[in-house]
Protein backbone atom coordinates (compact mmCIF):
# COMPACT_ATOMS: atom_id res chain seq x y z
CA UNK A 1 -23.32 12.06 -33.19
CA UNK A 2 -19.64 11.33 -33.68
CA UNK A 3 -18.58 13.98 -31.52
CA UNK A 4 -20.79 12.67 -28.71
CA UNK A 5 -19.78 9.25 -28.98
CA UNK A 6 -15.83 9.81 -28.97
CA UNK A 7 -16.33 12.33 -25.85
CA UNK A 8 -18.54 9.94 -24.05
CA UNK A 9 -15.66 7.39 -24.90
CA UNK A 10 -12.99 9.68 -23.96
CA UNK A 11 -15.04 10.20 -20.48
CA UNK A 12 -15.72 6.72 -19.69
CA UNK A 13 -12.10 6.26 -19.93
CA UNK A 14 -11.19 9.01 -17.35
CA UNK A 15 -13.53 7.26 -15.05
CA UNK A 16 -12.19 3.98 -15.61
CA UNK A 17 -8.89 5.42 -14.59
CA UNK A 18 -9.78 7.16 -11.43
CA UNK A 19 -12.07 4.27 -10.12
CA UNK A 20 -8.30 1.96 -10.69
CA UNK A 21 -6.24 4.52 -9.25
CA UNK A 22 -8.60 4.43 -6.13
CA UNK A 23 -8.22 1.23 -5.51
CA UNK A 24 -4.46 1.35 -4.80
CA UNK A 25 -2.89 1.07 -0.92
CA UNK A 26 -4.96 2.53 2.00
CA UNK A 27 -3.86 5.76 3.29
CA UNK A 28 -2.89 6.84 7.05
CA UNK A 29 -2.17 9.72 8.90
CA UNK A 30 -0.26 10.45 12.21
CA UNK A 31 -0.43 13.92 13.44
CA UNK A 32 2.08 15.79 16.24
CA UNK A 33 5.23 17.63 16.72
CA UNK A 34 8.47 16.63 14.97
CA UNK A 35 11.17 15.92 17.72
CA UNK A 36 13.58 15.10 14.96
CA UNK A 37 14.65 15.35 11.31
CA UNK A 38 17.49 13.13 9.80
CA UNK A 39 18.13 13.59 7.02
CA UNK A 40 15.03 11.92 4.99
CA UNK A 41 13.78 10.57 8.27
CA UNK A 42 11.05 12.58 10.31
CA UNK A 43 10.03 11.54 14.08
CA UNK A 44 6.81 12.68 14.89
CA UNK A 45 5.03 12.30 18.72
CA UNK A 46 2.11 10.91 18.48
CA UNK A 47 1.00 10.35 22.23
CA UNK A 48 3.67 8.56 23.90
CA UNK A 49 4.64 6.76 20.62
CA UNK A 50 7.76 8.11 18.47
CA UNK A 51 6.85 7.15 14.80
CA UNK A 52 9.79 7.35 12.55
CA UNK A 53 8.72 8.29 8.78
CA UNK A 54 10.35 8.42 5.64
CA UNK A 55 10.27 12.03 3.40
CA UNK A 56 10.58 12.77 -0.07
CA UNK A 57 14.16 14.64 -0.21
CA UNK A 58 13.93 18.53 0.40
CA UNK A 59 10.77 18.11 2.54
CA UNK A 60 11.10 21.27 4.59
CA UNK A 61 9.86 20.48 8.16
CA UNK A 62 11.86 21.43 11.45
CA UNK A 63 11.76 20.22 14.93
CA UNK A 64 9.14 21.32 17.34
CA UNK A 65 6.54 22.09 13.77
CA UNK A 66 3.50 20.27 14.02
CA UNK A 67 2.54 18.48 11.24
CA UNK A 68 -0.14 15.46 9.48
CA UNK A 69 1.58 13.37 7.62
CA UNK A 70 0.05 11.10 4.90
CA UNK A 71 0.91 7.80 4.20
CA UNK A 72 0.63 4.27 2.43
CA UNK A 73 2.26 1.01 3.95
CA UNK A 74 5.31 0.03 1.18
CA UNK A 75 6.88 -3.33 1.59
CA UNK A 76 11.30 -2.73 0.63
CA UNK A 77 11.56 -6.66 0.55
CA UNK A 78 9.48 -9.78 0.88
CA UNK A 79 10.70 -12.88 2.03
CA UNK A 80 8.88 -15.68 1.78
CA UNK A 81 9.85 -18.41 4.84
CA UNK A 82 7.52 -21.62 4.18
CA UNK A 83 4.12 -20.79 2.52
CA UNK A 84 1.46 -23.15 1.27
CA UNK A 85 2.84 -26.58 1.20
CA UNK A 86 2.63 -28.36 -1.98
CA UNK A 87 -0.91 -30.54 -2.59
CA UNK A 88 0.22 -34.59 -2.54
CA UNK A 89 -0.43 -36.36 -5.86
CA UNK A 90 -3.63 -38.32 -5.29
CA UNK A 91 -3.03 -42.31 -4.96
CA UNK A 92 -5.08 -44.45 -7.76
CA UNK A 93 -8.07 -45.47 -5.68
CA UNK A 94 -6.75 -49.55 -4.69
CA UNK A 95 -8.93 -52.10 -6.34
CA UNK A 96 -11.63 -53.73 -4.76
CA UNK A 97 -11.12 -57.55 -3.52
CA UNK A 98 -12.64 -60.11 -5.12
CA UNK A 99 -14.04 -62.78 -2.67
């Protein structure tokens, strides 16, 4: 019973795992020939668009292969320029008149 319990544990763990690493950044694809390679900078034609990717280091493509390349959207830096404006301290309710 011991044995069953720890490996049930030890598989409800796994699947806690996967189910959080699912729900990280959605992935895209673009697919067409490379008409350049910089250094860790691939274009690839997609239509009439160029779409300018970056590569791991040592990715081995050359111009004119076609390739699918997977990828997330990565913010380098965020700059926040105004955002929410601050919520004005209530005013104490004036007192009614007396007549």
């Amino acid at each position: 019973m011991r044995k069953f319990a720890s490996s049930l544990l030890l598989a409800s763990a796994f699947f806690g795992a996967s189910v959080l690493a699912a729900a990280g950044a959605k992935t895209y694809q673009v697919t067409g020939p490379v008409t350049e390679v910089q250094g860790d900078v691939v274009t690839v034609q997609k239509g009439k668009d160029l779409w300018q990717i970056n590569v791991p280091a040592g990715t081995a493509v050359k111009k004119g292969d076609k390739v699918t390349i997977t990828y997330t959207m990565t913010a380098t830096k965020v700059e926040v320029k105004g955002g929410a404006k601050a919520e004005k301290a209530e005013k104490p309710a004036k007192a009614a008149k007396k007549k």
